[in-house]
Every structure is written in C-alpha cells, then in structure tokens.
Protein backbone atom coordinates (compact mmCIF):
# COMPACT_ATOMS: atom_id res chain seq x y z
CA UNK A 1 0.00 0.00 0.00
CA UNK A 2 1.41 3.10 -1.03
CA UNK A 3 0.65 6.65 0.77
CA UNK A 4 2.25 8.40 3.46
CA UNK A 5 -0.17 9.74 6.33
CA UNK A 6 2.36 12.84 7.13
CA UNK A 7 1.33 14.37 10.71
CA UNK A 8 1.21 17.50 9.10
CA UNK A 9 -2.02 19.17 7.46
CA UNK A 10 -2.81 18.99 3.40
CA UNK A 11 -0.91 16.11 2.86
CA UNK A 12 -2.78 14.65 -0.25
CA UNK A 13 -1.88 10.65 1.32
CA UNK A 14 -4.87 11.16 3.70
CA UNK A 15 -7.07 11.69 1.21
CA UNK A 16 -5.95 9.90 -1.43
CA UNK A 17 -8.53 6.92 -2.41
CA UNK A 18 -6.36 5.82 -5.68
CA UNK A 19 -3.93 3.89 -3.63
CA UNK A 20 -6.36 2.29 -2.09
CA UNK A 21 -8.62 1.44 -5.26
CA UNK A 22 -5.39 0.48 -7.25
CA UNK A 23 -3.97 -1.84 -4.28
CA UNK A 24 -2.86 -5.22 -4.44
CA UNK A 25 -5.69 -6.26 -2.16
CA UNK A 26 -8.28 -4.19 -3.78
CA UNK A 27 -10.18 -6.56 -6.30
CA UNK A 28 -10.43 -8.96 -2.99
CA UNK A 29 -11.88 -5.96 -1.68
CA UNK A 30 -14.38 -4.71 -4.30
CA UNK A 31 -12.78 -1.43 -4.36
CA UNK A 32 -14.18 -0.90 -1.43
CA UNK A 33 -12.62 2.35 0.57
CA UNK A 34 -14.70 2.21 3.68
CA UNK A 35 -12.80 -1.35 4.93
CA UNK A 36 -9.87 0.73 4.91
CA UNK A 37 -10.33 2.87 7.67
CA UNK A 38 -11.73 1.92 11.00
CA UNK A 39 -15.68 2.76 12.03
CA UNK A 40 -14.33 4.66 15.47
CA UNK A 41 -12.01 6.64 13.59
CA UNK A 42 -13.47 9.90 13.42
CA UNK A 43 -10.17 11.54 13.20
CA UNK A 44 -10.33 14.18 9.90
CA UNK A 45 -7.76 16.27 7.62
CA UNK A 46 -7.53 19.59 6.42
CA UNK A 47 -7.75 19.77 2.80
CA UNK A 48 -7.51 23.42 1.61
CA UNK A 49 -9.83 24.82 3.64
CA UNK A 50 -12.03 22.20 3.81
CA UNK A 51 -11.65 18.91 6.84
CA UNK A 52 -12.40 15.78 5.40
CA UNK A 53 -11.54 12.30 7.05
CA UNK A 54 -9.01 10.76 6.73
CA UNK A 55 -9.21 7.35 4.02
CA UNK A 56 -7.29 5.01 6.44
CA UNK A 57 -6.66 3.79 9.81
CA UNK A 58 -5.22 0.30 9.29
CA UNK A 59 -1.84 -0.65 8.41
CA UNK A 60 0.13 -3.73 7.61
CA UNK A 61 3.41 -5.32 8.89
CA UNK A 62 6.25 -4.18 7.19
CA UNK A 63 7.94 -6.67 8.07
CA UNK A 64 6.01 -9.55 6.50
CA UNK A 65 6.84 -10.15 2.85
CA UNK A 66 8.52 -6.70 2.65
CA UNK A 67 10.78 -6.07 -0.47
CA UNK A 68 12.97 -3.13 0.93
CA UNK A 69 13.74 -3.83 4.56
CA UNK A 70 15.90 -1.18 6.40
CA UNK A 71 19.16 -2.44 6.54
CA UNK A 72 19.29 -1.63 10.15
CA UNK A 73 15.88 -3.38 11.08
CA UNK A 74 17.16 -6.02 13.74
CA UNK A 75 13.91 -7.77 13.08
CA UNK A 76 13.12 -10.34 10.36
CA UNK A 77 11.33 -10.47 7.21
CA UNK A 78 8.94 -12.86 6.57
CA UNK A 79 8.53 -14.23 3.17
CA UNK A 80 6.46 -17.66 4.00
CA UNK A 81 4.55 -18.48 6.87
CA UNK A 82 7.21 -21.14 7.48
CA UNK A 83 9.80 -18.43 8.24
CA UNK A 84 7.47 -17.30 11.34
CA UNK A 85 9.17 -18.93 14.25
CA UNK A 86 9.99 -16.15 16.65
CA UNK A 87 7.36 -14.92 17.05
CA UNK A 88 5.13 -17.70 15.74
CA UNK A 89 2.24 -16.89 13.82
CA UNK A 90 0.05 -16.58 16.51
CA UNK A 91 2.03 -13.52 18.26
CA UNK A 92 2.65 -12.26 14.46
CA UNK A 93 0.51 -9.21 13.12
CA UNK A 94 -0.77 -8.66 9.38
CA UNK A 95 -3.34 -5.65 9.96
CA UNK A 96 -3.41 -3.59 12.71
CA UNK A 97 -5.25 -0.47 13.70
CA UNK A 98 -2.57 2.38 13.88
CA UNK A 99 -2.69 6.04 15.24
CA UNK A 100 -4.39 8.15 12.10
CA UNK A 101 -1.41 10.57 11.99
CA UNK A 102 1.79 7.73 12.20
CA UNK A 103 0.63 5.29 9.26
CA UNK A 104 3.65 5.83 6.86
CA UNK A 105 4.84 2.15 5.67
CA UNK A 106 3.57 -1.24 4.92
C-alpha cells in the first residue's frame, strides 16, 4: 500500500482513495474504501480549507513479505509463513489499527 499519512495538514496521502482502489488487495476488496479505515475513527484532515476524514486507519506489517527492509531493522522479514518462528504466527501481526497521523509504511 502506497501513501504516506504525514502528521502534518494537506498532505494529499490522507485523502488519497487511488492507492487504495489500485492496491494489491483491492479486487479482494471490491474497491471498497470504507474497509480501509476503522468505524471509530473519526479523526479528519484539512484539505484546503475544507476537513475531510481521513481514508485510512489500518496498516500492515512491514515486516512480513517486505521487499525493501531497512538495513538496520534487527527484526526479520517474513517471506512464508514457514519463516514465522519467533514470534510464531500466533504472536505475528498482518493488519493492525494504527494512530491516524503515524501510518507511513507497509
């Protein structure tokens, strides 16, 4: 998923629907934008003059299947589920519900 959710105001990312609609995951989606953002978010974004909400509040581990891992990442990458042995796949997140104003990666 591409976008950057910058902390600061009019940053286009927040608003952005393309990157969602032209995701990876999208056609197992429908398309759909509202799964994208969590239904307690009510967190919102200036654009121009106008406040809008923000399109996302879920993230995914960066770590799991990730092409460009920071070379000074102490942590793993994931490429099969096999490789998930610390932590196992049970302590091992895909999705999860981030702060509105820190999603910037996977």
């Amino acid at each position: 998923m591409w976008g950057w959710l910058d902390p600061g105001e009019n940053w286009p990312d927040k608003t952005n629907t393309v990157y969602l609609t032209e995701s990876l995951l999208a056609p197992y989606l429908a398309r759909s934008i509202p799964v994208w953002r969590c239904p307690g978010d009510r967190s919102t974004t200036r654009f121009g003059s106008v406040r809008l909400p923000r399109v996302r509040s879920y993230a995914m581990n960066n770590f799991l299947n990730s092409l460009n891992p920071e070379p000074w990442d102490p942590f793993d990458v994931f490429r099969r589920r096999t490789d998930m042995i610390r932590p196992g796949p049970s302590m091992t997140f895909v999705f999860i519900d981030e702060r509105e104003d820190s999603i910037q990666d996977g």
